[in-house]
C-alpha atoms as a PDB file:
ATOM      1  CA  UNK A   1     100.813 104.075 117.693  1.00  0.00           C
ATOM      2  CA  UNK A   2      98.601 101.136 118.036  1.00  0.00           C
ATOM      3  CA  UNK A   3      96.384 100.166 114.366  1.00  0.00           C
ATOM      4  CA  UNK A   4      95.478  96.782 113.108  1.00  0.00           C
ATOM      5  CA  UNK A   5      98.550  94.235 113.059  1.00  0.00           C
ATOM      6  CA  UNK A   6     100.833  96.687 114.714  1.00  0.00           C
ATOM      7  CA  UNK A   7     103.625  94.821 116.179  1.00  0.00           C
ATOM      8  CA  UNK A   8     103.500  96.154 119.767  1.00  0.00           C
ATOM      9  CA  UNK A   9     104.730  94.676 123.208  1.00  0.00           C
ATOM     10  CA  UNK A  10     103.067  95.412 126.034  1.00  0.00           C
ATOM     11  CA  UNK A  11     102.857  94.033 129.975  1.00  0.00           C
ATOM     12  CA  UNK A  12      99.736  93.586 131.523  1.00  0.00           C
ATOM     13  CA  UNK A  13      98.478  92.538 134.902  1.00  0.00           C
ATOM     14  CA  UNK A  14      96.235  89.882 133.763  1.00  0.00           C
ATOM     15  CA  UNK A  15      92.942  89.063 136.326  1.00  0.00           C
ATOM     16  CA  UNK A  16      90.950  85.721 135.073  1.00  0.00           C
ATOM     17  CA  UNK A  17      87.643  87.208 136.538  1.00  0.00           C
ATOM     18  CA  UNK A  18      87.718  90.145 135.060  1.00  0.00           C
ATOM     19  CA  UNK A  19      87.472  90.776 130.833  1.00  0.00           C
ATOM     20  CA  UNK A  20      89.400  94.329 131.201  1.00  0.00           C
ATOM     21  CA  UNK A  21      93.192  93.862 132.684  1.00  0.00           C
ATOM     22  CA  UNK A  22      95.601  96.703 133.162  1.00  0.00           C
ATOM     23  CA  UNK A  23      98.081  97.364 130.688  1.00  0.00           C
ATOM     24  CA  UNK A  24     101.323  98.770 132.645  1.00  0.00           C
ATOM     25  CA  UNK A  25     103.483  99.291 129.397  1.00  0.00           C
ATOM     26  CA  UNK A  26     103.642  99.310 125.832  1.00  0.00           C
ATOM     27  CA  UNK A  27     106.462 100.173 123.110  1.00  0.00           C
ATOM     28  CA  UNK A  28     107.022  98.905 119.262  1.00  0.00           C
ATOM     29  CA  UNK A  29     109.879  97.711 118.092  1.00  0.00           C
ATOM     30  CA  UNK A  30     109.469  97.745 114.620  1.00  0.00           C
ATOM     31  CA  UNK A  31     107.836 101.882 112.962  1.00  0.00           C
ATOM     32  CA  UNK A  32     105.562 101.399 110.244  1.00  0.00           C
ATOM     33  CA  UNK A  33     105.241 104.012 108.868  1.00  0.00           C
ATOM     34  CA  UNK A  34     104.450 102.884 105.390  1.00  0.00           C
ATOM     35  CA  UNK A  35     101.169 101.105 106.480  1.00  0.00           C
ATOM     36  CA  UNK A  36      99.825 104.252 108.963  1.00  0.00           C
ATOM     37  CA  UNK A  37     100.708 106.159 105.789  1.00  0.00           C
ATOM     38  CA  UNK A  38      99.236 104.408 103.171  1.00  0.00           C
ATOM     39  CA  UNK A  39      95.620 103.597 103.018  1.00  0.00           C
ATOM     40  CA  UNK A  40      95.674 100.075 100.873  1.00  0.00           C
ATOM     41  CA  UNK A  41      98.674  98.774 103.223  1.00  0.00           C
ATOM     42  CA  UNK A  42      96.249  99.991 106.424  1.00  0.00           C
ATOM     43  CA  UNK A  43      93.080  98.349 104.853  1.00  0.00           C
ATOM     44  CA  UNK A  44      94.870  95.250 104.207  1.00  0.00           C
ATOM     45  CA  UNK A  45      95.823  95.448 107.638  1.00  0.00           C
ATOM     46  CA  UNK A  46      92.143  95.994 108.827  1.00  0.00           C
ATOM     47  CA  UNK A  47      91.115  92.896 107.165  1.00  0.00           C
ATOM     48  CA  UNK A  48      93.894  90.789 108.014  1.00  0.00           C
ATOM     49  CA  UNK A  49      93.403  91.586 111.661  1.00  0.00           C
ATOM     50  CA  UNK A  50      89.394  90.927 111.390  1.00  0.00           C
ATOM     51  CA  UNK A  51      90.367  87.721 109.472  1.00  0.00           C
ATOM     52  CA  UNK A  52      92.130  86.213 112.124  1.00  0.00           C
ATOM     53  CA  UNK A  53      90.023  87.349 114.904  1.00  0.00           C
ATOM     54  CA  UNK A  54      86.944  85.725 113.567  1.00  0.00           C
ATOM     55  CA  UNK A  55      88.423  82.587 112.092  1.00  0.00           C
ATOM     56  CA  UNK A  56      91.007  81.528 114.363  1.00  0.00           C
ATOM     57  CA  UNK A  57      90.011  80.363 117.583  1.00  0.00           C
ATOM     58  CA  UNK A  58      93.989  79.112 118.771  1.00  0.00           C
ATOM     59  CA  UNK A  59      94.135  78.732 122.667  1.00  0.00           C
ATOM     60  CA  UNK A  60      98.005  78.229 122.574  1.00  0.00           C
ATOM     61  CA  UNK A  61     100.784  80.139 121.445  1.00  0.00           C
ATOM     62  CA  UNK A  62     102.409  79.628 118.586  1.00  0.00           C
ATOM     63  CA  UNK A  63     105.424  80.998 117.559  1.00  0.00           C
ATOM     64  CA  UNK A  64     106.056  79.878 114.382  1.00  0.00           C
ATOM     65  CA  UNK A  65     102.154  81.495 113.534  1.00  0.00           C
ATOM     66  CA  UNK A  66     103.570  84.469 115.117  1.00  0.00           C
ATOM     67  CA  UNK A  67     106.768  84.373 113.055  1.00  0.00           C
ATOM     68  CA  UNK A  68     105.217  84.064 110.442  1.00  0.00           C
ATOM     69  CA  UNK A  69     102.249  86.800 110.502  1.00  0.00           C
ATOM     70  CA  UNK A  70     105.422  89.066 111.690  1.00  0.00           C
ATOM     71  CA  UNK A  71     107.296  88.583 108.516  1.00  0.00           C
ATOM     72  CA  UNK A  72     104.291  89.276 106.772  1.00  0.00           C
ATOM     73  CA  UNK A  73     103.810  92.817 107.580  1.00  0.00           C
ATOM     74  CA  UNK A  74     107.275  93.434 108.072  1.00  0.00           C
ATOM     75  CA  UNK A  75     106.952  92.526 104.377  1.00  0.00           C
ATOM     76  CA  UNK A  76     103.950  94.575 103.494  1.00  0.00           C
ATOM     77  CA  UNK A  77     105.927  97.764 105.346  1.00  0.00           C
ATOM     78  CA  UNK A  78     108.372  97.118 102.635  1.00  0.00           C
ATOM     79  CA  UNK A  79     106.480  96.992  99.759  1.00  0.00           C
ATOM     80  CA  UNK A  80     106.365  99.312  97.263  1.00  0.00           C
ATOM     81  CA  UNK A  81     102.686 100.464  96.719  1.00  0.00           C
ATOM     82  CA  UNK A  82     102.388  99.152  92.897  1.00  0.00           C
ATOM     83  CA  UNK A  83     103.043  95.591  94.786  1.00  0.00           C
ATOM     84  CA  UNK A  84     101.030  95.809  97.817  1.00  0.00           C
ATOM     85  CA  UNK A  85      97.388  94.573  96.028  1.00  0.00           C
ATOM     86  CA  UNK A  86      98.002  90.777  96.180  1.00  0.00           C
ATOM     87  CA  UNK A  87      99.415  90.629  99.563  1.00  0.00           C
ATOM     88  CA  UNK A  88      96.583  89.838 101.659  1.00  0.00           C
ATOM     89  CA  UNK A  89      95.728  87.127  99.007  1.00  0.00           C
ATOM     90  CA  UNK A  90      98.961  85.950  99.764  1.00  0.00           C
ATOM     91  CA  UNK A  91      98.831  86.142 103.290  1.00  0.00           C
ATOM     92  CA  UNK A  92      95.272  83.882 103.223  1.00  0.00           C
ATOM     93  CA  UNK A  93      96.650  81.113 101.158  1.00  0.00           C
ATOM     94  CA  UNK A  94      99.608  80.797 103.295  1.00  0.00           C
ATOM     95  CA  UNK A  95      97.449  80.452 106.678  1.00  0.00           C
ATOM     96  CA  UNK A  96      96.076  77.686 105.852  1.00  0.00           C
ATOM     97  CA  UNK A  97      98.636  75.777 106.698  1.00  0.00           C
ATOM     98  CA  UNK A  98      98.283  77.281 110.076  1.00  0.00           C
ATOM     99  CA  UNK A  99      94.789  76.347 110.181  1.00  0.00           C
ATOM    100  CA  UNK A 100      95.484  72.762 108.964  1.00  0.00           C
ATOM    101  CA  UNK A 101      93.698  72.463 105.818  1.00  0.00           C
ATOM    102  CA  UNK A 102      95.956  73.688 102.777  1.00  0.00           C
ATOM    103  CA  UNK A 103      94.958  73.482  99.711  1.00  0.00           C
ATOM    104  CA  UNK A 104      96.336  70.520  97.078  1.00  0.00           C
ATOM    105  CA  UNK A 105      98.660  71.636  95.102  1.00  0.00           C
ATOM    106  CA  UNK A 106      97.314  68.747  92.596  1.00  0.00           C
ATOM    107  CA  UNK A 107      96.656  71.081  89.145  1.00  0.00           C
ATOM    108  CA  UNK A 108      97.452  69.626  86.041  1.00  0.00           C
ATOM    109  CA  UNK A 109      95.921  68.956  82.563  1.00  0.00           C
ATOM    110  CA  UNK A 110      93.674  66.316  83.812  1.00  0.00           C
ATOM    111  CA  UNK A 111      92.679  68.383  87.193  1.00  0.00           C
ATOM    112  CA  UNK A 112      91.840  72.023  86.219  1.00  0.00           C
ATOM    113  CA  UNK A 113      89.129  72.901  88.886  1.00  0.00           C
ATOM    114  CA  UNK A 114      89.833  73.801  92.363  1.00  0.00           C
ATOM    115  CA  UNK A 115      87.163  71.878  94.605  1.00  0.00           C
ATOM    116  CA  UNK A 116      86.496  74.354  97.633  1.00  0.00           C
ATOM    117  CA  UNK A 117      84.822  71.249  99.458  1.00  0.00           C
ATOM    118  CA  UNK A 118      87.528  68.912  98.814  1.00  0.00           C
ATOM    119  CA  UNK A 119      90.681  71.381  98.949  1.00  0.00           C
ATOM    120  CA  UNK A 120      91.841  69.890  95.825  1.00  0.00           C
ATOM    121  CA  UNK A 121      91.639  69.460  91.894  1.00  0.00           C
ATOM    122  CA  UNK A 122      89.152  67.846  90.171  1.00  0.00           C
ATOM    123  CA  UNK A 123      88.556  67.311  86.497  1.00  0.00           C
ATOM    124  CA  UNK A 124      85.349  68.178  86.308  1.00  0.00           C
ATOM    125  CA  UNK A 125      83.878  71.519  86.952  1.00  0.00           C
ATOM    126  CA  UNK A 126      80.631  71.828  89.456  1.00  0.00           C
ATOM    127  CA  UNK A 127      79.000  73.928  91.898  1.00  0.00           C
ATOM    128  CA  UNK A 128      81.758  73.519  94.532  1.00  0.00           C
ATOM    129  CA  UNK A 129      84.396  74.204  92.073  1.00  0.00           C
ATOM    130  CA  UNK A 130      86.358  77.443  90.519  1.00  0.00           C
ATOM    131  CA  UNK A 131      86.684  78.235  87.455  1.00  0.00           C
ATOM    132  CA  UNK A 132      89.682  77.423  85.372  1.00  0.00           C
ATOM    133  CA  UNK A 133      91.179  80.935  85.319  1.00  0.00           C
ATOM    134  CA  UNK A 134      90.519  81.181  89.398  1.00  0.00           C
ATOM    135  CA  UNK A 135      91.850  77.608  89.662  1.00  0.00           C
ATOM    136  CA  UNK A 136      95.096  78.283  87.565  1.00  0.00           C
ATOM    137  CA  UNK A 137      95.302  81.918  89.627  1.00  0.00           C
ATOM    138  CA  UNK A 138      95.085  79.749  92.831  1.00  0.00           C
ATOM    139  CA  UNK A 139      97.646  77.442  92.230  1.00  0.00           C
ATOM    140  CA  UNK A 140     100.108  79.853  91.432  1.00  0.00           C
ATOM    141  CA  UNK A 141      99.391  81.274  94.527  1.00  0.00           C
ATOM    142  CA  UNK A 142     100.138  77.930  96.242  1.00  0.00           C
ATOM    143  CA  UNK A 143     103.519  77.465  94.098  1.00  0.00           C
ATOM    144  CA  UNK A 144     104.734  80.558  93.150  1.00  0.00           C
ATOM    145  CA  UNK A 145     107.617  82.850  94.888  1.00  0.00           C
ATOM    146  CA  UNK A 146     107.064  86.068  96.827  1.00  0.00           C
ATOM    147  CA  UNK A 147     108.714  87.427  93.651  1.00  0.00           C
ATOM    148  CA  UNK A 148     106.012  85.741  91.222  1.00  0.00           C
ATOM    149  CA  UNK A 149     102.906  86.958  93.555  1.00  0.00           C
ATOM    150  CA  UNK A 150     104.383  90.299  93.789  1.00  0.00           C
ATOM    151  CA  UNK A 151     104.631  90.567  89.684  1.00  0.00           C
ATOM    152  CA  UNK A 152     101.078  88.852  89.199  1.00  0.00           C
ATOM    153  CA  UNK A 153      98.678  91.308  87.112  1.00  0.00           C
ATOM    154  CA  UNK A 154      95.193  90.838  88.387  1.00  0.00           C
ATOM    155  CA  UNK A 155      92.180  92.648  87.671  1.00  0.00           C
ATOM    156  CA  UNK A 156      89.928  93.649  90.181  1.00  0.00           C
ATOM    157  CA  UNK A 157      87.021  91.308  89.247  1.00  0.00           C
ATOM    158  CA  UNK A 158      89.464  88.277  89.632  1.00  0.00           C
ATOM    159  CA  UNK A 159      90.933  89.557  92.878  1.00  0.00           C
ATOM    160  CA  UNK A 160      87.643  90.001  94.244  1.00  0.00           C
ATOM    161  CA  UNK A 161      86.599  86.383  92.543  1.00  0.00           C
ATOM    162  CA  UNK A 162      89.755  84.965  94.278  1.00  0.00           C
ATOM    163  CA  UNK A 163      89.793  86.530  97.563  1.00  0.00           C
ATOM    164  CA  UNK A 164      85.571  85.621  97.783  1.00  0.00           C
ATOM    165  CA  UNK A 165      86.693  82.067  96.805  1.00  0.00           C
ATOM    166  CA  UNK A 166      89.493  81.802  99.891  1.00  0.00           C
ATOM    167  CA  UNK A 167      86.644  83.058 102.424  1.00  0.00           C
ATOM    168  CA  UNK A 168      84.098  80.537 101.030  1.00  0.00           C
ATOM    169  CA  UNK A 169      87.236  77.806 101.203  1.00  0.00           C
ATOM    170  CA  UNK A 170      87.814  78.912 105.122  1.00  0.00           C
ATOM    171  CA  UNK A 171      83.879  79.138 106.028  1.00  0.00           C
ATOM    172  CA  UNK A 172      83.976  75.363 104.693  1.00  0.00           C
ATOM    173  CA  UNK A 173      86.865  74.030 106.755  1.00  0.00           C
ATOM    174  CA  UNK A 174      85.976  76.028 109.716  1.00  0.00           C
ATOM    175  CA  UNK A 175      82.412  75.121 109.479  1.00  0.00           C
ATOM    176  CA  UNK A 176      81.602  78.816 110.266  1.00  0.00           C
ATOM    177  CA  UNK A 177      80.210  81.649 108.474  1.00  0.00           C
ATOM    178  CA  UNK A 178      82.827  84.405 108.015  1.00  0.00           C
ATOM    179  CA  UNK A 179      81.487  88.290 107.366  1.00  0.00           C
ATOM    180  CA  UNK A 180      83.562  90.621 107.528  1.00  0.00           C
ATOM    181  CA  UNK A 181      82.620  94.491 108.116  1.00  0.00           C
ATOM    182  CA  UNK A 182      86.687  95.499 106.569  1.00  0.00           C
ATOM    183  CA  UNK A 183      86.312  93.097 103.321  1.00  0.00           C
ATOM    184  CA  UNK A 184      83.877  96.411 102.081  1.00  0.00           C
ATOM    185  CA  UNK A 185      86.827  98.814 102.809  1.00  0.00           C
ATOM    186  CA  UNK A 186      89.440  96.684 100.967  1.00  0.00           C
ATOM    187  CA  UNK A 187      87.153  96.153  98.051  1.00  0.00           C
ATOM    188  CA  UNK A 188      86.573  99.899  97.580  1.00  0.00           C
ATOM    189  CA  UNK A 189      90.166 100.925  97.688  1.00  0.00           C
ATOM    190  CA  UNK A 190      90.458  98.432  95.031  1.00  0.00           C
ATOM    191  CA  UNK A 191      87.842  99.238  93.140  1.00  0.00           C
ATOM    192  CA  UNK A 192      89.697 102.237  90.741  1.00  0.00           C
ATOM    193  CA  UNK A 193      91.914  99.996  89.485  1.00  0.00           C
END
């Protein structure tokens, strides 16, 4: 019943001096069954909900976060399995708008390399910067359609490349260091591919 990014709701009695409060009900309004059922749906899941509890530090609501991390795994339940392996990619490029630093969308023949530092494109390649394929991978991640990132063929080592890339981008802009216990789950299930 409850697993990471269920959508549950739930009343509480809510005490400020305590860190336990007493949950008095809880239903879901939305089964998904896909995700408990498949384990690359319920590791992206995992990491998702690890993501966001060690990076975001929001003390206000925000419904059209909600909205949108709702649609997301509504989404994901949805998916057929042979389309489920970029969606957490997915999912971490379009948070950063939530987060307030989204990547330029700036590629182009003269700016080829992604900058993690900068959040942008650069002509020249360095240290700080991915490499053209990554780059070109990113941007279509930026750009594309649900359709287009649900067709993209990636290989493991790029996923991994990509994905390893995104957490280095948020570390930056959070100025925090983001490990993550469930991105060793997600990798494995990945890793017959």
């Amino acid at each position: 019943y409850i697993f990471p990014m269920n959508l549950i709701r739930f009343s509480a009695y809510y005490k400020e001096q305590k860190n336990i409060h007493n949950l008095t009900s809880i239903s879901c309004d939305n089964l998904l069954l896909s995700i408990t059922e498949n384990i690359y749906k319920l590791s992206i899941c995992q990491f998702m909900a690890e993501f966001l509890y060690v990076t975001f530090q929001y003390p206000n609501p925000d419904s059209r976060l909600f909205e949108f991390l709702k649609q997301w795994i509504l989404q994901l339940e949805k998916l057929p399995e042979p389309f489920v392996a970029n969606w957490h990619l997915y999912g971490l490029i379009k948070l950063t708008s939530f987060y307030g630093f989204e990547p330029e969308k700036n590629l182009s023949s003269k700016h080829r390399f992604f900058n993690i530092s900068k959040g942008s494109y650069v002509e020249t390649k360095t240290e700080e910067t991915l490499d053209k394929e990554t780059s070109t991978l990113l941007h279509t991640f930026l750009t594309g359609t649900i359709q287009d990132i649900l067709e993209l063929k990636i290989n493991r080592t790029l996923r991994q490349t990509l994905l390893n890339a995104i957490i280095r981008f948020y570390s930056i802009h959070t100025s925090s260091t983001i490990s993550l216990n469930s991105l060793e789950v997600l990798n494995e299930c990945y890793s017959f591919e």
